[in-house]
C-alpha atoms as a PDB file:
ATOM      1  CA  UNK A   1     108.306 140.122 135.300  1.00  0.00           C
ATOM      2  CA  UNK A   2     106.474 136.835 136.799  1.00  0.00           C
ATOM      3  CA  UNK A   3     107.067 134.385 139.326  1.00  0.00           C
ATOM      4  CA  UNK A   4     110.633 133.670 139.769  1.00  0.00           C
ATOM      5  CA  UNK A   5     109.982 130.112 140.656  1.00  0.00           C
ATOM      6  CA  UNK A   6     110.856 128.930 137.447  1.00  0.00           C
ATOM      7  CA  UNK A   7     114.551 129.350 138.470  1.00  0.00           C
ATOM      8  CA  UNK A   8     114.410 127.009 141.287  1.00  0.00           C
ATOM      9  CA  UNK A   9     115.767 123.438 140.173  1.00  0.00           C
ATOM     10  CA  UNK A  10     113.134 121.774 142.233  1.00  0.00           C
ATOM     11  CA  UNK A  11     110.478 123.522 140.169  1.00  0.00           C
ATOM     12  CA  UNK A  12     111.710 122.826 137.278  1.00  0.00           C
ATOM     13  CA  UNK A  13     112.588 118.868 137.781  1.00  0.00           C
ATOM     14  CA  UNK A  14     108.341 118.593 138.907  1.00  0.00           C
ATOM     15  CA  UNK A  15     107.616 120.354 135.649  1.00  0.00           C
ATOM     16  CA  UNK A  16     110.093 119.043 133.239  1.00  0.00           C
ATOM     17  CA  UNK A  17     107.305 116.318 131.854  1.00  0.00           C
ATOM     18  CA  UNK A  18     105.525 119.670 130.657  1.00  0.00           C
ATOM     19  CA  UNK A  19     106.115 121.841 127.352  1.00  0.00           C
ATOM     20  CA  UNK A  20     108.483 125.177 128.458  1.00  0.00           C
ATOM     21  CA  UNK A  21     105.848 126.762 126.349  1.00  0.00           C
ATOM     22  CA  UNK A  22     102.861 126.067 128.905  1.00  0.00           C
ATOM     23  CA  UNK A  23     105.202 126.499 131.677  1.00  0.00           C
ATOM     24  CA  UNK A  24     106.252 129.682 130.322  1.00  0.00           C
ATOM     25  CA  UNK A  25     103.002 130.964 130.606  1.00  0.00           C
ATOM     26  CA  UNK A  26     102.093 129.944 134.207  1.00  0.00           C
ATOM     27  CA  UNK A  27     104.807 131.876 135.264  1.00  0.00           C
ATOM     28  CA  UNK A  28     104.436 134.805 133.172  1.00  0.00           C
ATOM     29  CA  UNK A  29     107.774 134.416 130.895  1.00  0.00           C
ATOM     30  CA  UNK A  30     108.879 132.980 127.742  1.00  0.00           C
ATOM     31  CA  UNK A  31     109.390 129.732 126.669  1.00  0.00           C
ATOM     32  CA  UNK A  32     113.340 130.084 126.056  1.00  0.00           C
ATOM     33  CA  UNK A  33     113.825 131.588 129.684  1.00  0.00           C
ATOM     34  CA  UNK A  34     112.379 127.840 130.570  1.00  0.00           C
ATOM     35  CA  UNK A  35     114.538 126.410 128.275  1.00  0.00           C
ATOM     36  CA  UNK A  36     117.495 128.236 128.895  1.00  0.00           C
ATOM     37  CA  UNK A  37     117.233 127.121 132.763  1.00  0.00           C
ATOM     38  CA  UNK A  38     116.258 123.571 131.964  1.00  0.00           C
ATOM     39  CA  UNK A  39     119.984 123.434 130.151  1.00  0.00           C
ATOM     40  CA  UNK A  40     121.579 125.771 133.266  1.00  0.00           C
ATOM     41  CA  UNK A  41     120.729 123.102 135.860  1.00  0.00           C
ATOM     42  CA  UNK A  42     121.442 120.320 132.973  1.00  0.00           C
ATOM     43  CA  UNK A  43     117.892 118.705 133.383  1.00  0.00           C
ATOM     44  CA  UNK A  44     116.171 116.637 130.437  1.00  0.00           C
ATOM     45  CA  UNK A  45     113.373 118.320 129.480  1.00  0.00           C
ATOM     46  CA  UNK A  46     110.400 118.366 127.242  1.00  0.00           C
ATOM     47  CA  UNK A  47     111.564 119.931 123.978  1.00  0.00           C
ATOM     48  CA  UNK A  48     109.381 123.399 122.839  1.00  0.00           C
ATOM     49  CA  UNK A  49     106.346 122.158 120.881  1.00  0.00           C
ATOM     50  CA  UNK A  50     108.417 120.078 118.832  1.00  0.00           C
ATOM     51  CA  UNK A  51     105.320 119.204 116.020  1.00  0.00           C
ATOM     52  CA  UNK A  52     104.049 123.039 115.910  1.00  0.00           C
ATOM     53  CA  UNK A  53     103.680 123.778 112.498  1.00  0.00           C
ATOM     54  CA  UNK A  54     104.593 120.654 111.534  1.00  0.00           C
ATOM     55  CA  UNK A  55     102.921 117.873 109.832  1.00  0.00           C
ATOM     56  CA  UNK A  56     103.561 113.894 111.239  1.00  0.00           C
ATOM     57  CA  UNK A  57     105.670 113.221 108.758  1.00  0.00           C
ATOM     58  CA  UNK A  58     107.743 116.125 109.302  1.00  0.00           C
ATOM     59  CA  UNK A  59     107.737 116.162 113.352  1.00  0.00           C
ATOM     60  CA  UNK A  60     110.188 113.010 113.017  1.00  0.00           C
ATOM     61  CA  UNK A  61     108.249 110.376 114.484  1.00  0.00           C
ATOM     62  CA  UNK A  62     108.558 106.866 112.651  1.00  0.00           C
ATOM     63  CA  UNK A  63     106.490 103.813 113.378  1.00  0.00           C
ATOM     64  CA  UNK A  64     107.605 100.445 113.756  1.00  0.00           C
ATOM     65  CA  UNK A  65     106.916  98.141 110.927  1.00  0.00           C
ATOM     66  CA  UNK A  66     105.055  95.668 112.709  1.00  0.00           C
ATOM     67  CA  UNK A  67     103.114  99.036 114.430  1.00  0.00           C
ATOM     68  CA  UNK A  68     102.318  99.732 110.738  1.00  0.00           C
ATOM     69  CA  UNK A  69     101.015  96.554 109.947  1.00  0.00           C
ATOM     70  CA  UNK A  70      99.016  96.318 112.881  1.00  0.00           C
ATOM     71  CA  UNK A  71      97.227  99.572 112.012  1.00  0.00           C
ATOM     72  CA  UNK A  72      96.495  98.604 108.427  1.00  0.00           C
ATOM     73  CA  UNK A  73      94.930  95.288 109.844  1.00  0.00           C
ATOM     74  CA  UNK A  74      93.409  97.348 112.624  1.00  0.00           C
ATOM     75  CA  UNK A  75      91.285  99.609 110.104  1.00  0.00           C
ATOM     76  CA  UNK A  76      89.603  96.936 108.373  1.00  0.00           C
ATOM     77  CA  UNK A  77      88.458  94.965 111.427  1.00  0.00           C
ATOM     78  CA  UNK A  78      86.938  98.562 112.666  1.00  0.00           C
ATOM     79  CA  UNK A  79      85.617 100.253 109.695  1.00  0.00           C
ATOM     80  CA  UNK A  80      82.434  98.714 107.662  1.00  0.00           C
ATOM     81  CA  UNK A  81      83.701  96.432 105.052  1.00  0.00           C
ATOM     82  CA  UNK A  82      81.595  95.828 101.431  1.00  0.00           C
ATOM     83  CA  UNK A  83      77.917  95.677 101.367  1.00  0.00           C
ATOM     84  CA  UNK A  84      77.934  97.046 105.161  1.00  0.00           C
ATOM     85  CA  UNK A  85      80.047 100.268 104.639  1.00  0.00           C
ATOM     86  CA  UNK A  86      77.521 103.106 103.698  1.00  0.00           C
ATOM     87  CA  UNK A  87      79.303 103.975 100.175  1.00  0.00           C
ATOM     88  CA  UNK A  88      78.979 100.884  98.958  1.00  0.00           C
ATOM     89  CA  UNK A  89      78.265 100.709  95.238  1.00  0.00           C
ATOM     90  CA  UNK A  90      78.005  97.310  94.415  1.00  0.00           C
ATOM     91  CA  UNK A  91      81.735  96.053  94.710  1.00  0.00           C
ATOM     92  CA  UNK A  92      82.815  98.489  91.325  1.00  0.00           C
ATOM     93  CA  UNK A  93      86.442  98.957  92.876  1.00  0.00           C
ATOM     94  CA  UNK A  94      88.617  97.458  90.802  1.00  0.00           C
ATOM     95  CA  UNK A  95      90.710  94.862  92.426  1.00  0.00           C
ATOM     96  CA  UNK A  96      94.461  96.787  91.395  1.00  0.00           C
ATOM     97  CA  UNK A  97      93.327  99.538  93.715  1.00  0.00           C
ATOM     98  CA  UNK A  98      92.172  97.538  96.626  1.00  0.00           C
ATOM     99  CA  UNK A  99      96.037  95.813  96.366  1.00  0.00           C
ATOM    100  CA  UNK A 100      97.552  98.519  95.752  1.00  0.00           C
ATOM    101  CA  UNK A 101      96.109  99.874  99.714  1.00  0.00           C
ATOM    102  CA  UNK A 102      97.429  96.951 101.143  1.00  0.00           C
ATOM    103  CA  UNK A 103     100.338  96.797 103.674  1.00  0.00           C
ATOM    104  CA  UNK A 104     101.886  93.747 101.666  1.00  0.00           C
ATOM    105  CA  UNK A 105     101.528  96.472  98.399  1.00  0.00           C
ATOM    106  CA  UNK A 106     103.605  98.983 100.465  1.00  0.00           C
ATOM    107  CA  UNK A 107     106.190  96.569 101.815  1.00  0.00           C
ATOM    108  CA  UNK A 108     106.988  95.809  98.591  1.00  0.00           C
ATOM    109  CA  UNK A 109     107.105  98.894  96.869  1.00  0.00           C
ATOM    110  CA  UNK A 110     109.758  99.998  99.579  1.00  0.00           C
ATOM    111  CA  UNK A 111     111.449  96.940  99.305  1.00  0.00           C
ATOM    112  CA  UNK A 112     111.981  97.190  95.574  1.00  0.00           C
ATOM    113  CA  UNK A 113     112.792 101.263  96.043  1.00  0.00           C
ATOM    114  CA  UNK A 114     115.542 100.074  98.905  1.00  0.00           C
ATOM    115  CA  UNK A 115     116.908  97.135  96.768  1.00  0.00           C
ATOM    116  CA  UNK A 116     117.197  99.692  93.892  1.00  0.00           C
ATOM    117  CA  UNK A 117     118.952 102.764  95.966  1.00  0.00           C
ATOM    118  CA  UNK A 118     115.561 105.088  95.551  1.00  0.00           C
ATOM    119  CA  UNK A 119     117.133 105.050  92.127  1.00  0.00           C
ATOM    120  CA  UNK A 120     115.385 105.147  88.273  1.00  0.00           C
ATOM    121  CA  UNK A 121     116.663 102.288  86.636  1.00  0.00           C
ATOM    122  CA  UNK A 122     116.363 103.928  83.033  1.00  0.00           C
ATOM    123  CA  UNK A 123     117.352 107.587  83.608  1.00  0.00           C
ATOM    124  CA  UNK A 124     119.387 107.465  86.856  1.00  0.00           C
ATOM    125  CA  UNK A 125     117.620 110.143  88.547  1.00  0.00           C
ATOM    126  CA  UNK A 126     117.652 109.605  92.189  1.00  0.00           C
ATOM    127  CA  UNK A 127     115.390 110.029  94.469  1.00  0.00           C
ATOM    128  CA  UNK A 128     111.678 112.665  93.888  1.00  0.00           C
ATOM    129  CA  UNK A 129     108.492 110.967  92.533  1.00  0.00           C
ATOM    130  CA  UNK A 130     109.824 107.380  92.466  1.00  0.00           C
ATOM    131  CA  UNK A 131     106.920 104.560  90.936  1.00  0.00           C
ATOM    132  CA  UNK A 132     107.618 100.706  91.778  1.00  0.00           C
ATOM    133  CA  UNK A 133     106.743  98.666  88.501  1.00  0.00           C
ATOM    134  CA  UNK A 134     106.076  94.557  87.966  1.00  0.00           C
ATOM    135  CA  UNK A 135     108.353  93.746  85.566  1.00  0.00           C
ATOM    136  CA  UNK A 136     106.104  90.600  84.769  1.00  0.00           C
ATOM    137  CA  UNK A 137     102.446  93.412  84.209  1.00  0.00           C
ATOM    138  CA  UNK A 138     100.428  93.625  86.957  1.00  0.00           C
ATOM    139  CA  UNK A 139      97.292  93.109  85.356  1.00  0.00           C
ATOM    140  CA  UNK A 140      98.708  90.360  83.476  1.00  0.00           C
ATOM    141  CA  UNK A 141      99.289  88.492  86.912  1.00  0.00           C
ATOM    142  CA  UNK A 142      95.846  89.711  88.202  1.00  0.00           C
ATOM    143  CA  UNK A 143      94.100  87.745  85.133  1.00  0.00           C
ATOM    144  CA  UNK A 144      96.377  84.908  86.007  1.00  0.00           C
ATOM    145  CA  UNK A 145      93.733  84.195  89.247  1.00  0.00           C
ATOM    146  CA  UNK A 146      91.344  81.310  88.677  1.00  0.00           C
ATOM    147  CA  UNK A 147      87.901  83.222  87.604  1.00  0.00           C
ATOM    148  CA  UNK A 148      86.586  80.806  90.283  1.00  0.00           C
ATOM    149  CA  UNK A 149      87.980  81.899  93.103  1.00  0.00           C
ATOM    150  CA  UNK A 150      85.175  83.670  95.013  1.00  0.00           C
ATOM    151  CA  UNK A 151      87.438  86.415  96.628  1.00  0.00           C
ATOM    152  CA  UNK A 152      90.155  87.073  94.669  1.00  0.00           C
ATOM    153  CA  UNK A 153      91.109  90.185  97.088  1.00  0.00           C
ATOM    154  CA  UNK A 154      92.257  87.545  99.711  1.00  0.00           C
ATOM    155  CA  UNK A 155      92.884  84.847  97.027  1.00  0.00           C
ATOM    156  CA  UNK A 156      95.334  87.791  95.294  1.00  0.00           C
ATOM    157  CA  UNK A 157      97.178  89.046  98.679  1.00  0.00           C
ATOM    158  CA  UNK A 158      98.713  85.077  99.459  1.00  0.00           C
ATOM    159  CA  UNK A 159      99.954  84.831  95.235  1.00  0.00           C
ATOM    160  CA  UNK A 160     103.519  84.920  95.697  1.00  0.00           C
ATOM    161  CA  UNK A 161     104.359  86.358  92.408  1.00  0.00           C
ATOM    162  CA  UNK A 162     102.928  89.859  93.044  1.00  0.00           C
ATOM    163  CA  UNK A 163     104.901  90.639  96.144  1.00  0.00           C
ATOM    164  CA  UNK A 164     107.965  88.873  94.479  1.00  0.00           C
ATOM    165  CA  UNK A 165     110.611  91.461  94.913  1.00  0.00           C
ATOM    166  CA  UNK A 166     112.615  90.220  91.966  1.00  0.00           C
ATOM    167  CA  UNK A 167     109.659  90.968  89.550  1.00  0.00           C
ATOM    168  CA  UNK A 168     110.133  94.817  90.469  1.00  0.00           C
ATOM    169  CA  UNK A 169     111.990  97.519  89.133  1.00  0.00           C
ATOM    170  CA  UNK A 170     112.269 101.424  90.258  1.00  0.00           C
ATOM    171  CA  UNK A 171     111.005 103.908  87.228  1.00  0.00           C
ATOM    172  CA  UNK A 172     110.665 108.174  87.838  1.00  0.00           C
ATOM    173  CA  UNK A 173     107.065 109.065  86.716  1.00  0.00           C
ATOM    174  CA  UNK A 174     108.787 109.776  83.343  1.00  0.00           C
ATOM    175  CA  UNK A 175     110.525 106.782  82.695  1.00  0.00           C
ATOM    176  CA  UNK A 176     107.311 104.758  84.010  1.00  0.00           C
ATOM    177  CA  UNK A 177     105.257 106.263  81.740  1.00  0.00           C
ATOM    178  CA  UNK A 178     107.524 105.574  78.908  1.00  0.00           C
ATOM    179  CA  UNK A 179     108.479 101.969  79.874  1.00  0.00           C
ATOM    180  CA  UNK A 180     104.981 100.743  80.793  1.00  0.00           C
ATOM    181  CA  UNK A 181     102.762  99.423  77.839  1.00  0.00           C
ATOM    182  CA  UNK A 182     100.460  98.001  80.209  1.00  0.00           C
ATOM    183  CA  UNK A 183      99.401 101.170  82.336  1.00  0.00           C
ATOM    184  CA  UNK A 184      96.937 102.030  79.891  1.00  0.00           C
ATOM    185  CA  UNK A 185      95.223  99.150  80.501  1.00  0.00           C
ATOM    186  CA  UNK A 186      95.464  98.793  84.364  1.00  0.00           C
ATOM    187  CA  UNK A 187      92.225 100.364  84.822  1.00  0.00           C
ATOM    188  CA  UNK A 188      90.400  97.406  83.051  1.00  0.00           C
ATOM    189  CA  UNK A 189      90.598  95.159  86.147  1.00  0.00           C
END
């Protein structure tokens, strides 16, 4: 049967910063017999292995936006950057794709989705596989950038007009596909 310590309150107040699945098994009994005398004695407890078998997103855990931004920052202070980083290739990465991994990229994409309801605004549909689109082309702003401008990465990231929230609109994969002349052409730059 097991140690009948976990039914003392004292017991369980020490333990309650621990799972009732790894208390459970020092004392030789299951996880909702923990559980169920966490609640009897009305103590806050650890919840059961709340992320088992669950991914991050799924385990409810949201971080802050300014947590967010700091790890984006964080990664590219850390990590080799250009000719350092071991798969270099000669800087063939095409400048769309390096914005489009940015945190200002992301911030904007969810502010256009949130302005637009996580709503298509040709078919309606609401909600699934949701694309954020410049309504002034993308690439056509990208060739906008003074071909003299050494780093256009960091040149590109302070032009106003690409994180512009007014110059995007929410499209479903379908719709985007059949609204966007441009995205044939994206992979140009």
């Amino acid at each position: 049967m097991g140690n009948i310590s976990y039914q003392d309150k004292d017991f369980l107040i020490q333990n309650k910063h621990r799972s009732c699945r790894d208390i459970g098994r020092e004392v030789g009994v299951s996880h909702k017999t923990i559980s169920r005398w966490f609640r009897i004695y009305g103590i806050l407890y650890r919840k059961v292995d709340w992320s088992v078998g669950k991914s991050y997103r799924e385990s409810g855990w949201k971080h802050t936006e300014e947590a967010k931004r700091r790890m984006s920052e964080g990664s590219r202070k850390t990590a080799p950057r250009g000719e350092k980083h071991w798969y270099w290739k000669g800087g063939i990465s095409p400048l769309r794709n390096r914005l489009e991994d940015t945190f200002a990229y992301k911030q904007w994409r969810k502010e256009v989705f949130e302005r637009d309801n996580y709503t298509c605004q040709d078919c309606g549909k609401r909600g699934g596989n949701l694309e954020a689109h410049h309504i002034k082309p993308f690439l056509t702003i990208l060739k906008e950038i003074d071909k003299s401008v050494k780093n256009k990465f960091q040149y590109a990231l302070q032009y106003n007009i690409l994180w512009d929230v007014s110059n995007g609109i929410t499209y479903c994969i379908k719709c985007h596909s059949k609204n966007d002349s441009h995205r044939r052409l994206s992979s140009e730059i």
